[in-house]
PDB file of N, CA and C in Angstrom:
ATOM      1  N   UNK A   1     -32.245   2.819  15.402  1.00  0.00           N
ATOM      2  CA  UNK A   1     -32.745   2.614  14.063  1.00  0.00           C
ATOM      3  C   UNK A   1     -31.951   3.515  13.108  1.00  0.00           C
ATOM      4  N   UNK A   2     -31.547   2.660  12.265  1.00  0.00           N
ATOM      5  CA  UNK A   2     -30.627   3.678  11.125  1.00  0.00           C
ATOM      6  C   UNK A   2     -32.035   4.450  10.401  1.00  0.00           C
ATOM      7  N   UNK A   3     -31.437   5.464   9.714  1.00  0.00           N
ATOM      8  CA  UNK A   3     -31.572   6.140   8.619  1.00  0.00           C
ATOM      9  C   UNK A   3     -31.149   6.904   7.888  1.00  0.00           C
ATOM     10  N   UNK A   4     -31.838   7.958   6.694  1.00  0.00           N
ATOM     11  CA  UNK A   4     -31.300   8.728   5.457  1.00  0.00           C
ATOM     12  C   UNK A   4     -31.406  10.361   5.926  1.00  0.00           C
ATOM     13  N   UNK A   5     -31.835  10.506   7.020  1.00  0.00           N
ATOM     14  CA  UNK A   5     -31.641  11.677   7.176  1.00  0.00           C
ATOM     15  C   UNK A   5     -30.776  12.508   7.008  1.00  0.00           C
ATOM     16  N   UNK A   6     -29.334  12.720   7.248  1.00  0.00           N
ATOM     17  CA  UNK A   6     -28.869  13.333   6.798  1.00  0.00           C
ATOM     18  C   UNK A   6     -28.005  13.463   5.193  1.00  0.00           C
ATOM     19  N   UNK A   7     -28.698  12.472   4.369  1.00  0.00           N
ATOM     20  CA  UNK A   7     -28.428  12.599   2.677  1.00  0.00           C
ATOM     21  C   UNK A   7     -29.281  13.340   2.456  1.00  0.00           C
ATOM     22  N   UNK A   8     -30.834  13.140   2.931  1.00  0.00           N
ATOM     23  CA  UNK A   8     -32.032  13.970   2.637  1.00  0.00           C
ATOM     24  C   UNK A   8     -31.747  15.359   3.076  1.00  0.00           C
ATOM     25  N   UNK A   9     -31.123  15.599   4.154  1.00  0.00           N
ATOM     26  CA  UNK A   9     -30.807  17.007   4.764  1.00  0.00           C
ATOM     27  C   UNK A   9     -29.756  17.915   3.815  1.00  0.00           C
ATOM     28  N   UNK A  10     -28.337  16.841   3.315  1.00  0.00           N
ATOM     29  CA  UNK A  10     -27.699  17.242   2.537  1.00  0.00           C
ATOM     30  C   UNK A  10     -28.236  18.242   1.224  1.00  0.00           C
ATOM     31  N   UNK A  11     -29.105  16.746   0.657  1.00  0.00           N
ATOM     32  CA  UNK A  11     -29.782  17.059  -0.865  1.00  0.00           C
ATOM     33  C   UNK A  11     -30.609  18.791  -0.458  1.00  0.00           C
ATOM     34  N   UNK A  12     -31.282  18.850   0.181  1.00  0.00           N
ATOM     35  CA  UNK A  12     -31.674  19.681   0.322  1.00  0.00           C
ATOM     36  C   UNK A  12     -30.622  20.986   0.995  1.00  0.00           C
ATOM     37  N   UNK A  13     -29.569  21.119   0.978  1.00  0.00           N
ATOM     38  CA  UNK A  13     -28.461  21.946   1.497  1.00  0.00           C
ATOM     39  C   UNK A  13     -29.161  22.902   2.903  1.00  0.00           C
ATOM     40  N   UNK A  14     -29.609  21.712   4.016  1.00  0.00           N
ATOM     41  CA  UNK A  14     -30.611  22.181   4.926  1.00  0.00           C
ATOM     42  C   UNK A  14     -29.445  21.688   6.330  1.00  0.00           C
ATOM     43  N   UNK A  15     -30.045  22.666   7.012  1.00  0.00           N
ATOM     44  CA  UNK A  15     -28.492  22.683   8.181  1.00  0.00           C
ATOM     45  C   UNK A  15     -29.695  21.410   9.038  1.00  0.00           C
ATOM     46  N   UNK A  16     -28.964  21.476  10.320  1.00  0.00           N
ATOM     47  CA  UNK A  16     -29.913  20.399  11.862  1.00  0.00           C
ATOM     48  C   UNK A  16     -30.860  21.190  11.971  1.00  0.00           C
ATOM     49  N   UNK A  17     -31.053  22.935  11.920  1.00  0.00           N
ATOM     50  CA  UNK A  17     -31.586  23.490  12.548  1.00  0.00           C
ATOM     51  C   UNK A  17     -33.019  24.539  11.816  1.00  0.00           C
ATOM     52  N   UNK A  18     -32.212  23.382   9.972  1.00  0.00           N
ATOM     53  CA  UNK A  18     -33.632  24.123   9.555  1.00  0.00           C
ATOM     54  C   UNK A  18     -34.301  22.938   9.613  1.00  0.00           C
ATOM     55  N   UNK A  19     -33.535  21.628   9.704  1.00  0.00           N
ATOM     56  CA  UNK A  19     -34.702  20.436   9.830  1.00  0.00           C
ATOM     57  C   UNK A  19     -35.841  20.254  11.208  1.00  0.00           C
ATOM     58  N   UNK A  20     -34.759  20.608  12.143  1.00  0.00           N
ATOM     59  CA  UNK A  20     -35.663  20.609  13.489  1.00  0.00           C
ATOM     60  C   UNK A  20     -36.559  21.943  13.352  1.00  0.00           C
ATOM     61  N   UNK A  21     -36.578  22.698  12.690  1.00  0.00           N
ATOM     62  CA  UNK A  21     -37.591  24.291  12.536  1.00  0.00           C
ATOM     63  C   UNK A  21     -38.449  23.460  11.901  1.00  0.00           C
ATOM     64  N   UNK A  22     -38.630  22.860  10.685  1.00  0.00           N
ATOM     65  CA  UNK A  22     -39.809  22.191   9.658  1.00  0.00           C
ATOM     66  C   UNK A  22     -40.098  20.975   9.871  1.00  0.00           C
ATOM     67  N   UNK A  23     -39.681  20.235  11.340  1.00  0.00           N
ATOM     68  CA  UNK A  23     -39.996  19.162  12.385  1.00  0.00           C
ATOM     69  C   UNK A  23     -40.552  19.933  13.488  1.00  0.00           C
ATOM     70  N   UNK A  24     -40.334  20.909  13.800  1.00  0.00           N
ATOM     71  CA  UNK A  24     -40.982  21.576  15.278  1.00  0.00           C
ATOM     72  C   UNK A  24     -40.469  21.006  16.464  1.00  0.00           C
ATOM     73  N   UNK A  25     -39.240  20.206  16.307  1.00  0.00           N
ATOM     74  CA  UNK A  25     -37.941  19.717  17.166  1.00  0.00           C
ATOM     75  C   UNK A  25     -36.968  20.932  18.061  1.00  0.00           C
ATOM     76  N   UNK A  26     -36.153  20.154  18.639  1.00  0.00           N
ATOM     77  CA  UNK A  26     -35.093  20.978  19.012  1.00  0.00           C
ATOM     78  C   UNK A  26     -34.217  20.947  17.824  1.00  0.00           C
ATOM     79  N   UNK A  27     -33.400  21.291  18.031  1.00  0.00           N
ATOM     80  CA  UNK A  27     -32.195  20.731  17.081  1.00  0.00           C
ATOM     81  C   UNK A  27     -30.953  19.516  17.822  1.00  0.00           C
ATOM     82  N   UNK A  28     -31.214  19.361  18.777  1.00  0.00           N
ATOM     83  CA  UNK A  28     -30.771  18.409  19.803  1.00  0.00           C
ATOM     84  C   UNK A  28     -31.306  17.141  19.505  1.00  0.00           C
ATOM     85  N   UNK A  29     -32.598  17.121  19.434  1.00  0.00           N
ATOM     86  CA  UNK A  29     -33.153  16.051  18.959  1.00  0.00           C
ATOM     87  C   UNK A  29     -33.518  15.987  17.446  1.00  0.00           C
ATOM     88  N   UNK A  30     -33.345  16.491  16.362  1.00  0.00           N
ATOM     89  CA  UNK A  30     -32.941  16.462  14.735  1.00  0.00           C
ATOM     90  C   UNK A  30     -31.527  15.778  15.102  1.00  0.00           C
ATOM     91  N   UNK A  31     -30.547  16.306  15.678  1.00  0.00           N
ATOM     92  CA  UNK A  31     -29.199  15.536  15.947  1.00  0.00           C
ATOM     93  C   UNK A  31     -29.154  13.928  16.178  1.00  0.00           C
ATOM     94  N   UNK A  32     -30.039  14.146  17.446  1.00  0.00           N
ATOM     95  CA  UNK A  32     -30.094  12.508  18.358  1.00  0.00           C
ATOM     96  C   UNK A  32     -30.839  11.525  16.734  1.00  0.00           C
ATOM     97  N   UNK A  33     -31.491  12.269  16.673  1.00  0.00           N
ATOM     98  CA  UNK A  33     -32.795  11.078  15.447  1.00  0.00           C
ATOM     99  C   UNK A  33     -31.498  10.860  14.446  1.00  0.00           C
ATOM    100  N   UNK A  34     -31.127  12.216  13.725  1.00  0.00           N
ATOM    101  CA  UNK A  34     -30.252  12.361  12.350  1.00  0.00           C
ATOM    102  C   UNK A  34     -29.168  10.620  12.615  1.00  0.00           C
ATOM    103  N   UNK A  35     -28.457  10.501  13.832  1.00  0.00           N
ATOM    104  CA  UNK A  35     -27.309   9.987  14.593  1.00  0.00           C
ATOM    105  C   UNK A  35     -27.786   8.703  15.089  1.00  0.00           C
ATOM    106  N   UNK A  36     -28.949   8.126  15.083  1.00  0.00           N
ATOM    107  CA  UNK A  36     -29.744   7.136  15.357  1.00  0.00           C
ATOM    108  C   UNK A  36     -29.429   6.905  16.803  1.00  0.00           C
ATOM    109  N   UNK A  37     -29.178   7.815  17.650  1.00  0.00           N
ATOM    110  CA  UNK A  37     -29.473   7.657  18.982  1.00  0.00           C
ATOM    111  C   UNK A  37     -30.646   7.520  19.635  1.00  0.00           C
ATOM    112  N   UNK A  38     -31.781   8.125  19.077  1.00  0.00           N
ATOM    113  CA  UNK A  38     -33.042   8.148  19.382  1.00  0.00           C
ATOM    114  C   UNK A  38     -33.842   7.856  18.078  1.00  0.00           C
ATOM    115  N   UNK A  39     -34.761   7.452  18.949  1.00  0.00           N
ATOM    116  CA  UNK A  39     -35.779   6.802  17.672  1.00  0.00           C
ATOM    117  C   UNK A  39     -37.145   7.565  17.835  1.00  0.00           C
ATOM    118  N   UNK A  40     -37.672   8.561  16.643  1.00  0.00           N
ATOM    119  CA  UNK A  40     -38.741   9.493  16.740  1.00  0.00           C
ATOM    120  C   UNK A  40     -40.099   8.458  17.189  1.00  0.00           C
ATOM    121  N   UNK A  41     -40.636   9.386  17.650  1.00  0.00           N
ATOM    122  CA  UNK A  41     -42.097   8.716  18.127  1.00  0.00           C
ATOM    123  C   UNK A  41     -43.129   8.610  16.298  1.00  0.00           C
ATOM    124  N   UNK A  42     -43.896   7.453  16.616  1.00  0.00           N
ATOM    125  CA  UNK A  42     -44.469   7.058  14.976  1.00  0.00           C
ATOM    126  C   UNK A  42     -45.518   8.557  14.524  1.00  0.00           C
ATOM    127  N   UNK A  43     -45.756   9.582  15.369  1.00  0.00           N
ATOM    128  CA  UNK A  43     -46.537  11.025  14.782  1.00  0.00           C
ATOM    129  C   UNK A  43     -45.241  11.443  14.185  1.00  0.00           C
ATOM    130  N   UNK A  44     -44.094  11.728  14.652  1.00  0.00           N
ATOM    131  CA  UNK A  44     -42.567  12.374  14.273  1.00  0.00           C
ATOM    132  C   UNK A  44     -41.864  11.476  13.524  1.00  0.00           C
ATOM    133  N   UNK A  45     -42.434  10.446  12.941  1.00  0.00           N
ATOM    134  CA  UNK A  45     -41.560   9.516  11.948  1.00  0.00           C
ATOM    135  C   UNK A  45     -42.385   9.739  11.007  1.00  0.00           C
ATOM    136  N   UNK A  46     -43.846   9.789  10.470  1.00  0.00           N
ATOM    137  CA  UNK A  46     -44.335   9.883   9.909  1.00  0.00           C
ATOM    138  C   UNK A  46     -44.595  11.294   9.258  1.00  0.00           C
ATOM    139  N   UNK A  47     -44.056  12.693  10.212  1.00  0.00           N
ATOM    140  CA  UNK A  47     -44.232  13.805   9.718  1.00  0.00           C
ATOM    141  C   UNK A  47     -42.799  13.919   8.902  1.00  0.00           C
ATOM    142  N   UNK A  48     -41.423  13.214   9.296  1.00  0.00           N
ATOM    143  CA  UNK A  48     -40.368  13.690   8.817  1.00  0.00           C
ATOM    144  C   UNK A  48     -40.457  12.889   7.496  1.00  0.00           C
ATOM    145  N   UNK A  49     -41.173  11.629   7.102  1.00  0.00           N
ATOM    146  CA  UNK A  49     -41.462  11.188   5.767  1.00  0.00           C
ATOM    147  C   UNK A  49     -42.540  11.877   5.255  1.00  0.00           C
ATOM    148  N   UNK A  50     -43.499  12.637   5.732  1.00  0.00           N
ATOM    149  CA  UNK A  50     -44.092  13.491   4.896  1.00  0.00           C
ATOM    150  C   UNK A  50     -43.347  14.855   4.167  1.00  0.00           C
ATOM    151  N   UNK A  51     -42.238  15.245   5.260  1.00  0.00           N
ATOM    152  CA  UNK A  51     -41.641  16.208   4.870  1.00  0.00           C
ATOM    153  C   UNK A  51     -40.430  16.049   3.702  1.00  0.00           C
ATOM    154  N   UNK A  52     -40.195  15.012   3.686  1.00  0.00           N
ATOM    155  CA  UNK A  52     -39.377  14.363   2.289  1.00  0.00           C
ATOM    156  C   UNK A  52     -40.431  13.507   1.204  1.00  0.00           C
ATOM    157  N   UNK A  53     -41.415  13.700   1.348  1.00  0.00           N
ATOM    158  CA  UNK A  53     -42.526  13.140   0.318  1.00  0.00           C
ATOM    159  C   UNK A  53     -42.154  11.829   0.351  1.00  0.00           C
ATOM    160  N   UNK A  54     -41.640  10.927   1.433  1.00  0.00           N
ATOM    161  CA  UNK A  54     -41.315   9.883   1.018  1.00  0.00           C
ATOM    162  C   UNK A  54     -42.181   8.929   2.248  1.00  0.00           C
ATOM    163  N   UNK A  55     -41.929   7.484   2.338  1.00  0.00           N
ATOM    164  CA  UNK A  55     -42.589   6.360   3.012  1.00  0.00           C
ATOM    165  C   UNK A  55     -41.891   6.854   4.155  1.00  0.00           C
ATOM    166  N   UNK A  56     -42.183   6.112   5.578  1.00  0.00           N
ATOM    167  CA  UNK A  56     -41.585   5.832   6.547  1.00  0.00           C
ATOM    168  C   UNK A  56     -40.458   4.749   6.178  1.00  0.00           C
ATOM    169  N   UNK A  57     -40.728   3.756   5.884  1.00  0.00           N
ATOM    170  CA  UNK A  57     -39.644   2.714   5.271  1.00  0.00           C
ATOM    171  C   UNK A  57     -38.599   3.010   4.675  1.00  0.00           C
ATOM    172  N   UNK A  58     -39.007   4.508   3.697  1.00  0.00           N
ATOM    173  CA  UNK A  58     -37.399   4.598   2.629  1.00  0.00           C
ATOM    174  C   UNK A  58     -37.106   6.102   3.404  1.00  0.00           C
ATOM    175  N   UNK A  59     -37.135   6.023   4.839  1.00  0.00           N
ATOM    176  CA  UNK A  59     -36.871   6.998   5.337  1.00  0.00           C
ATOM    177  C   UNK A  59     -35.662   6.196   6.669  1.00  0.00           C
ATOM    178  N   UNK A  60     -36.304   5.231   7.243  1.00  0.00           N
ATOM    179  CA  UNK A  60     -36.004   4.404   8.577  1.00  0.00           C
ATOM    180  C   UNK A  60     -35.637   3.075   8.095  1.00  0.00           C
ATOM    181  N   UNK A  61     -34.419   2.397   8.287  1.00  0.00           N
ATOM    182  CA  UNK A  61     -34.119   1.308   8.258  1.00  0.00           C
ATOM    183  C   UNK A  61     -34.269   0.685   9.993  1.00  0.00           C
ATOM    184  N   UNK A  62     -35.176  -0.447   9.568  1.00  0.00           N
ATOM    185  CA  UNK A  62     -34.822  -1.174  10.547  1.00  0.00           C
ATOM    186  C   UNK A  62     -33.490  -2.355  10.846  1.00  0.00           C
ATOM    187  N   UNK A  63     -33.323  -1.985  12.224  1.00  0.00           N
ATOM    188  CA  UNK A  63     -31.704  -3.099  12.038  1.00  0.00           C
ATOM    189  C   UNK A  63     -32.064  -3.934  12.400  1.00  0.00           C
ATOM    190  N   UNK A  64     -32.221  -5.304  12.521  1.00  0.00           N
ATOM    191  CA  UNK A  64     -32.750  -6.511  12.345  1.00  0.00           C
ATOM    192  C   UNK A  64     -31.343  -7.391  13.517  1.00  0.00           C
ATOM    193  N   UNK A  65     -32.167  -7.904  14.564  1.00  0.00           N
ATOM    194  CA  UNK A  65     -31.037  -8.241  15.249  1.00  0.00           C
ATOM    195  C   UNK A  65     -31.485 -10.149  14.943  1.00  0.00           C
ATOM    196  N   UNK A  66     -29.820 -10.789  14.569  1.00  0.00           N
ATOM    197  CA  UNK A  66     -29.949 -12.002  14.043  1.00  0.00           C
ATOM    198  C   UNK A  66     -29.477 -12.886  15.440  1.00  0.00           C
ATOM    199  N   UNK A  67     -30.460 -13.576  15.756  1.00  0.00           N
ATOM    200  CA  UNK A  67     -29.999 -14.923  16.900  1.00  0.00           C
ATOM    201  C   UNK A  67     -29.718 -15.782  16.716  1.00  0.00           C
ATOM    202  N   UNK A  68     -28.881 -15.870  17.459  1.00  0.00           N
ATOM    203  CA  UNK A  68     -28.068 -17.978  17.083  1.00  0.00           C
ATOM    204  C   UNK A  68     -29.238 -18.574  17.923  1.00  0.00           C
ATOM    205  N   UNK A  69     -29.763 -20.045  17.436  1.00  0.00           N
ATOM    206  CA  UNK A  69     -30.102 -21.146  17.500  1.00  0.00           C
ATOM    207  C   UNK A  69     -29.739 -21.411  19.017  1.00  0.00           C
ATOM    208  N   UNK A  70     -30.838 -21.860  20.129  1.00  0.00           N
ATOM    209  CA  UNK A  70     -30.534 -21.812  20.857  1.00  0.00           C
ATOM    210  C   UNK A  70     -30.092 -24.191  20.868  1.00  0.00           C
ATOM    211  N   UNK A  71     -29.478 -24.259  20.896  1.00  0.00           N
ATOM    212  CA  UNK A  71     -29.022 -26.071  20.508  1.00  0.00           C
ATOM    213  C   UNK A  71     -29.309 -26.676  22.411  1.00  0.00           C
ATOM    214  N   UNK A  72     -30.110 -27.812  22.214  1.00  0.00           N
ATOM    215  CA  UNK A  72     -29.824 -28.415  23.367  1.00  0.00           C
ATOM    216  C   UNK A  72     -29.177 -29.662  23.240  1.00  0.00           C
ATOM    217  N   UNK A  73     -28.466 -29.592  24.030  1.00  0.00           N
ATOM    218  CA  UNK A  73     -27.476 -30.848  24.322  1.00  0.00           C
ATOM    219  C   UNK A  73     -27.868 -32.025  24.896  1.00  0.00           C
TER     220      UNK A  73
END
């Protein structure tokens, strides 16, 4: 799952390791989430949009996977 984490981290001139301190994270995993390798659990998606005063939504993009038409012949 994409997201804004690290513009939000920027804006705030906040390193991985003060985000994972005011997440109660590692900083391993502020990395993995920041990098969309991992996807926070919905208590840890919802605390890191509380911690930017913002939605879960304008925090987490969902990537939307598009399928071809399955055609029978």
């Amino acid at each position: 799952m994409k997201n804004r984490l690290k513009v939000l981290r920027a804006e705030r001139d906040w390193t991985q390791a003060d985000l994972a301190s005011a997440l109660a994270v590692s900083r391993q995993t502020a990395n993995a989430i920041e990098k969309g390798k991992f996807d926070p659990s919905l208590p840890l998606a919802f605390k890191i949009a509380r911690l930017f005063n913002l939605t879960v939504e304008e925090v987490f993009i969902e990537e939307l996977i598009i399928e071809e038409p399955i055609i029978d012949n």
